[in-house]
N, C-alpha and C. Protein backbone atom coordinates (compact mmCIF):
# COMPACT_ATOMS: atom_id res chain seq x y z
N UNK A 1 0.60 51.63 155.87
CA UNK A 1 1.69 52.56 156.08
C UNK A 1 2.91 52.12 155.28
N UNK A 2 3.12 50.96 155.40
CA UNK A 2 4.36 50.51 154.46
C UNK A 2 4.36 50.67 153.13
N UNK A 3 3.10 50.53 152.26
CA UNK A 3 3.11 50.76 151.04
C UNK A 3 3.23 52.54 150.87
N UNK A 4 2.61 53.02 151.81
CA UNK A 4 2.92 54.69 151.77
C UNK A 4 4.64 54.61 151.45
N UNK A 5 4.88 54.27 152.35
CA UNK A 5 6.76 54.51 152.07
C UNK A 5 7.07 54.23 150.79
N UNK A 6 7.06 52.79 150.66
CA UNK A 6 7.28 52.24 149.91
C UNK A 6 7.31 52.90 147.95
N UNK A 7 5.84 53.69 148.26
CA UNK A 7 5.62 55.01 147.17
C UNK A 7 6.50 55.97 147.32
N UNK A 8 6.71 56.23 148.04
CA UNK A 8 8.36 57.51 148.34
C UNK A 8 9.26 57.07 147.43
N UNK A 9 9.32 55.64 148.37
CA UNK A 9 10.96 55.24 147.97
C UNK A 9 11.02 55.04 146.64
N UNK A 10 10.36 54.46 145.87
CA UNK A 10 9.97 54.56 144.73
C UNK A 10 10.33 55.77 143.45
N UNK A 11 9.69 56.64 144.56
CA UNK A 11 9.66 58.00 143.56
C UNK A 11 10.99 58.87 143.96
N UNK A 12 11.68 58.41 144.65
CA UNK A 12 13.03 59.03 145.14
C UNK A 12 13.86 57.90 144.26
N UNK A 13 13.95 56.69 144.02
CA UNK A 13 14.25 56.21 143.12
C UNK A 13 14.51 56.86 141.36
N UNK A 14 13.00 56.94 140.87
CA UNK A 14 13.07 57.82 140.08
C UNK A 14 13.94 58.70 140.21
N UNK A 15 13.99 59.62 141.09
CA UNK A 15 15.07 61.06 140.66
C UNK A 15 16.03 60.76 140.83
N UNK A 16 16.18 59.49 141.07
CA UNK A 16 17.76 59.41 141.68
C UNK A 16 18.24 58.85 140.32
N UNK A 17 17.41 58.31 139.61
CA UNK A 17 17.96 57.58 138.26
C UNK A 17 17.81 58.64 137.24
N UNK A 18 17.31 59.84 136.92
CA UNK A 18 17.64 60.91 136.35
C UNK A 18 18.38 61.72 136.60
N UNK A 19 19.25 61.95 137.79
CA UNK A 19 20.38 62.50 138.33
C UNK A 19 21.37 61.84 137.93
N UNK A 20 21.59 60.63 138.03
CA UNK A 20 22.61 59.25 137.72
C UNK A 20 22.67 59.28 136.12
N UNK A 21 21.79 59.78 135.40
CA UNK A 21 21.63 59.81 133.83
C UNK A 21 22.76 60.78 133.61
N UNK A 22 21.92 62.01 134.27
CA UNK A 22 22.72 63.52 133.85
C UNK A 22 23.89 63.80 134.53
N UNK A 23 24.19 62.49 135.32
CA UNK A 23 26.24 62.95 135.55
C UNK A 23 26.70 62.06 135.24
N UNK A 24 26.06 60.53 134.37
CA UNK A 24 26.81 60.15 133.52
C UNK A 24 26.86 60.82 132.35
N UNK A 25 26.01 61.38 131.33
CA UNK A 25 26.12 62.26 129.84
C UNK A 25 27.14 63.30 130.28
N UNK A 26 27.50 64.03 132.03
CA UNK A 26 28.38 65.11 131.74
C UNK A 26 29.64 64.31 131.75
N UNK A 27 30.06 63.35 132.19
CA UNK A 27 31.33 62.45 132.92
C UNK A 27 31.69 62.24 130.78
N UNK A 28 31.10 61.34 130.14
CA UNK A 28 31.78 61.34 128.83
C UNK A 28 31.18 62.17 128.12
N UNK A 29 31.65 62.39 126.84
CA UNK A 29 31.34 62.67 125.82
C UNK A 29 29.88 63.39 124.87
N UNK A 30 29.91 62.29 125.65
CA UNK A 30 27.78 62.15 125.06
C UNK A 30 26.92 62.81 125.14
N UNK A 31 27.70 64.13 126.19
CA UNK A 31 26.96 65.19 126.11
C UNK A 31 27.13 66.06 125.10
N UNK A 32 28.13 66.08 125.04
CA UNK A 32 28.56 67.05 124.11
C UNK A 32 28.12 66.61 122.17
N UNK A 33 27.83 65.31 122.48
CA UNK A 33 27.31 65.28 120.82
C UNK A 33 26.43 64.78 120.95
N UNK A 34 25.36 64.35 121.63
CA UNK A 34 23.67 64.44 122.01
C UNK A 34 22.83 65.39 123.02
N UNK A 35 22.15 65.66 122.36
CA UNK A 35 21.21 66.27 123.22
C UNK A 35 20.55 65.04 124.42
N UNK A 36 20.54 65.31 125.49
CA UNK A 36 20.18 64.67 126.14
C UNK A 36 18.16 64.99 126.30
N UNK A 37 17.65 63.66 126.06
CA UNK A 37 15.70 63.93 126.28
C UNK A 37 15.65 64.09 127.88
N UNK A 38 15.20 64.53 128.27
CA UNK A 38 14.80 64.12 129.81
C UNK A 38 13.20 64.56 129.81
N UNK A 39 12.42 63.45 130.65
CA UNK A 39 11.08 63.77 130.66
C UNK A 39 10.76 64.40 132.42
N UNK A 40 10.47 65.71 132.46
CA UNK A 40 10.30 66.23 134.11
C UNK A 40 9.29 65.10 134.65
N UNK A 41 10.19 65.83 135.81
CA UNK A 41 9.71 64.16 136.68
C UNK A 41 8.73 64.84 137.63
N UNK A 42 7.67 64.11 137.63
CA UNK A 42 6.27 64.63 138.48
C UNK A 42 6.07 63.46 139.49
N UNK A 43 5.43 64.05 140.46
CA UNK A 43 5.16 63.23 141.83
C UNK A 43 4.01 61.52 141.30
N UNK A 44 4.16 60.63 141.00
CA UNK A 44 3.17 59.66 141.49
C UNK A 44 2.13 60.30 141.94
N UNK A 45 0.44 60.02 141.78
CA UNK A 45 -0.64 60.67 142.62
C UNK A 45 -0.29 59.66 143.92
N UNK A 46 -1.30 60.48 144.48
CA UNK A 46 -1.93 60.12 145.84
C UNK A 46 -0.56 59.33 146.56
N UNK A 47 0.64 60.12 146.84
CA UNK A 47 1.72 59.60 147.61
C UNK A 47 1.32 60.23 149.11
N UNK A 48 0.60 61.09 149.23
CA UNK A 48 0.80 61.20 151.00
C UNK A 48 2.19 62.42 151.21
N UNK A 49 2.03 62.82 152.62
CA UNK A 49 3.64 63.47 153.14
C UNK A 49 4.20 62.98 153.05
N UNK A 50 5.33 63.31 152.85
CA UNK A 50 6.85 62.79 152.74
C UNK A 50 7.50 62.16 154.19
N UNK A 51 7.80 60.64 154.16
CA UNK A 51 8.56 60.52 155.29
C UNK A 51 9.31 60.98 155.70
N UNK A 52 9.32 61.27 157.28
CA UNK A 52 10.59 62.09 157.74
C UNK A 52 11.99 61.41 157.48
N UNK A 53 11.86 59.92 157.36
CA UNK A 53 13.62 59.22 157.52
C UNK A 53 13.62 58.57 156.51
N UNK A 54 12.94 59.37 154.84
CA UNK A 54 13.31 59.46 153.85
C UNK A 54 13.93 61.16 153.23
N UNK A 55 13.93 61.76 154.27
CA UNK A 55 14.79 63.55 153.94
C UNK A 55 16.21 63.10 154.06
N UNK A 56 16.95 62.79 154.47
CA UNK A 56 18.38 62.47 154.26
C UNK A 56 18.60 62.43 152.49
N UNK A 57 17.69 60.91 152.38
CA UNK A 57 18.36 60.26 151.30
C UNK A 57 17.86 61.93 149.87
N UNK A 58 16.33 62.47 150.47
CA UNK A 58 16.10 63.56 149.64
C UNK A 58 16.62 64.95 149.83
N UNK A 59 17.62 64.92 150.67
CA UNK A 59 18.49 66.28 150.76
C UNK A 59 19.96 65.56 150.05
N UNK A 60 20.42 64.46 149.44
CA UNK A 60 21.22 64.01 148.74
C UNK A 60 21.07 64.18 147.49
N UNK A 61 19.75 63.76 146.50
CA UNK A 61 19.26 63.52 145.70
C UNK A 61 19.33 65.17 145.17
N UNK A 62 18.44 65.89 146.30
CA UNK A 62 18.84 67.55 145.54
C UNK A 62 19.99 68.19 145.56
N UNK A 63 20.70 67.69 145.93
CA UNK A 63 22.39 68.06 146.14
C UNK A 63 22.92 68.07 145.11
N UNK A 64 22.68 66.34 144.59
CA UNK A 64 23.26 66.02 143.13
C UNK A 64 22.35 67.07 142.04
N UNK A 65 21.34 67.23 142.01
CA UNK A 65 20.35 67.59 140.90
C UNK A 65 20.87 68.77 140.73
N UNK A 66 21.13 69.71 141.94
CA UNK A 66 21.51 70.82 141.38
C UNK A 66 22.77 71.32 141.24
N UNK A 67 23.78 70.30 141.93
CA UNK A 67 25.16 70.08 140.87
C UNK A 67 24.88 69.88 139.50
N UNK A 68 24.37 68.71 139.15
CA UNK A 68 24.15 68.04 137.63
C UNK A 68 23.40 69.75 137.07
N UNK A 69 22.72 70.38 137.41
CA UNK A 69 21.96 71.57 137.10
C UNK A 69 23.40 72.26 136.23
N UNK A 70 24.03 72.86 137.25
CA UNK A 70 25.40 73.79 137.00
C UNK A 70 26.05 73.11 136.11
N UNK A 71 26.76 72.16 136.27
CA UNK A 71 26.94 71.43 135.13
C UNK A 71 26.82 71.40 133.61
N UNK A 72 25.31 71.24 133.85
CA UNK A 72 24.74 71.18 132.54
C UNK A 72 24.86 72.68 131.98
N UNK A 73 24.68 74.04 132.88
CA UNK A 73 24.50 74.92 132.63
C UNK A 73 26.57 75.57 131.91
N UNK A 74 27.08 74.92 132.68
CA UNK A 74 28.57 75.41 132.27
C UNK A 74 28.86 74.62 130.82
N UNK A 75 28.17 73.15 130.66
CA UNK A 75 28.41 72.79 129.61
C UNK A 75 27.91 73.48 128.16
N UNK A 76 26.67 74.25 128.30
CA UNK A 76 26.29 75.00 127.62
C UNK A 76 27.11 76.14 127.17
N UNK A 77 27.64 76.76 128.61
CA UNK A 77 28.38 78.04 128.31
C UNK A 77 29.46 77.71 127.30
N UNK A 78 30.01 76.08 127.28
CA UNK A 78 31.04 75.96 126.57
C UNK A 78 31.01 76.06 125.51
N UNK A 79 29.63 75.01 125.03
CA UNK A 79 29.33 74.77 123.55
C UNK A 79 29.08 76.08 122.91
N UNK A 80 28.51 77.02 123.65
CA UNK A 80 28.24 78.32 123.14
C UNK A 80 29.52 78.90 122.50
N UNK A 81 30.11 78.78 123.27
CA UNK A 81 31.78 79.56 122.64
C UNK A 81 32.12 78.86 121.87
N UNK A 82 32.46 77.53 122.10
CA UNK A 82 33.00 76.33 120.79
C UNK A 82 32.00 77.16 119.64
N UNK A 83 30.77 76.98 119.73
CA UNK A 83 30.37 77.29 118.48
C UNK A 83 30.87 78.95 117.60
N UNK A 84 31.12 79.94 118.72
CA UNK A 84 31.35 81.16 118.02
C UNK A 84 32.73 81.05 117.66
N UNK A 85 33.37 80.03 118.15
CA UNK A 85 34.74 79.98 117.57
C UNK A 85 34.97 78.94 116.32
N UNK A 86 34.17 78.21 115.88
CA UNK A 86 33.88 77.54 114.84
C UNK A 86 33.23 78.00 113.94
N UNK A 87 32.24 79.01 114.08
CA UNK A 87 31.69 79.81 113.29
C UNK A 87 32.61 81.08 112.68
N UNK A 88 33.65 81.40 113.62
CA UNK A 88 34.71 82.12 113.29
C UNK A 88 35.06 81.82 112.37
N UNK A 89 36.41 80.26 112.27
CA UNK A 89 36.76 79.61 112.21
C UNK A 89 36.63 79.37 110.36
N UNK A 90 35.13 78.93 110.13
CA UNK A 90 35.14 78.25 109.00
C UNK A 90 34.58 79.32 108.44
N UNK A 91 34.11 80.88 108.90
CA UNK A 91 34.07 82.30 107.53
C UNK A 91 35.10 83.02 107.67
N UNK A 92 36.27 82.61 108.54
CA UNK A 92 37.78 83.14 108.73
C UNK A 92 37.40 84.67 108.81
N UNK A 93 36.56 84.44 109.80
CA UNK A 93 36.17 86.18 110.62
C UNK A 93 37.31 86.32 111.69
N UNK A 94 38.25 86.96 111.51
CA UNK A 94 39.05 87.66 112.73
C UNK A 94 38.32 88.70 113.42
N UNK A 95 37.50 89.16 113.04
CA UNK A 95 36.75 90.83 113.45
C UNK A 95 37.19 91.76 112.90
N UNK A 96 37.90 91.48 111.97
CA UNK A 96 38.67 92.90 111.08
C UNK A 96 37.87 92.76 109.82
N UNK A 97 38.12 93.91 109.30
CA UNK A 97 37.36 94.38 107.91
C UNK A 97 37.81 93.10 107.26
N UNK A 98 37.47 92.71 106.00
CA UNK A 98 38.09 92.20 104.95
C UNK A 98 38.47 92.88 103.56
N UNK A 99 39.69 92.66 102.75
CA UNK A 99 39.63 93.53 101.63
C UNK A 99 38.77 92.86 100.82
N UNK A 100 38.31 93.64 99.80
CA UNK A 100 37.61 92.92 98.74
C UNK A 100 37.92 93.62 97.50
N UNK A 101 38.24 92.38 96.42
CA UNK A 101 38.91 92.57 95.07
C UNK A 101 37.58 93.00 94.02
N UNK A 102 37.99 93.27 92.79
CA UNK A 102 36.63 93.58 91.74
C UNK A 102 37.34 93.28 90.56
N UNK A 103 37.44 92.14 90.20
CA UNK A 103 38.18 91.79 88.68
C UNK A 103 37.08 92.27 88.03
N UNK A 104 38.10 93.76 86.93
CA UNK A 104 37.13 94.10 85.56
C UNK A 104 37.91 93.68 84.47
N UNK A 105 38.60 92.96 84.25
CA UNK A 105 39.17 92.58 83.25
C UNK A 105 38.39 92.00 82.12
N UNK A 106 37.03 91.64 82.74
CA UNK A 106 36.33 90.53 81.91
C UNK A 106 35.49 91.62 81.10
C-alpha cells in the first residue's frame, strides 16, 4: 500500500514541477522570447485509484495548471497584437491608401 501512494505522490510531483516551470517562463521574460517545450504529462502505468488524502494537494495542482493555462493563453493574445503592430510598424501600414509616384523622366 505504501508504495501505491508513494506512485501518486510521485506523479503529483511531476505536475507540480510542470506547473512551477510554466509560472516561472510567465513571471520573466523567457516567455516572451522562447517558446517554451513542454512534454504532456501522462499517468505512470499501473498507479491504482487515486488516494483520497492526496485530492487536496490535487485540487491545488489543477488550480495552478489552469491559471498557468489562462496565462499562457493571454500571453499569446499579447504577442499576437505585438506582432500586428510590428508588422505595421516596419511596412509603415497606417490602413490608409498609400500614394504612389511613377518617375518617367528616365
Amino acid at each position: 500500500m505504501d508504495e501505491w501512494r508513494s506512485a501518486w505522490t510521485t506523479a503529483l510531483d511531476d505536475l507540480e514541477a510542470d506547473v512551477t516551470r510554466i509560472e516561472e517562463l510567465l513571471r520573466t521574460d523567457q516567455f516572451h522570447r522562447d517558446t517554451p517545450t513542454i512534454d504532456p504529462w501522462t499517468p505512470p502505468e499501473g498507479l491504482g485509484p487515486f488516494p483520497l488524502d492526496l485530492r487536496p494537494r490535487a485540487d491545488r495542482i489543477l488550480a495552478r495548471q489552469l491559471a498557468a493555462a489562462e496565462g499562457v493563453a493571454r500571453a499569446m493574445a499579447v504577442n499576437r497584437k505585438q506582432a500586428a503592430l510590428t508588422n505595421r510598424i516596419e511596412l509603415f501600414d497606417s490602413g490608409a491608401a498609400r500614394p504612389s509616384y511613377l518617375d518617367q523622366a528616365i
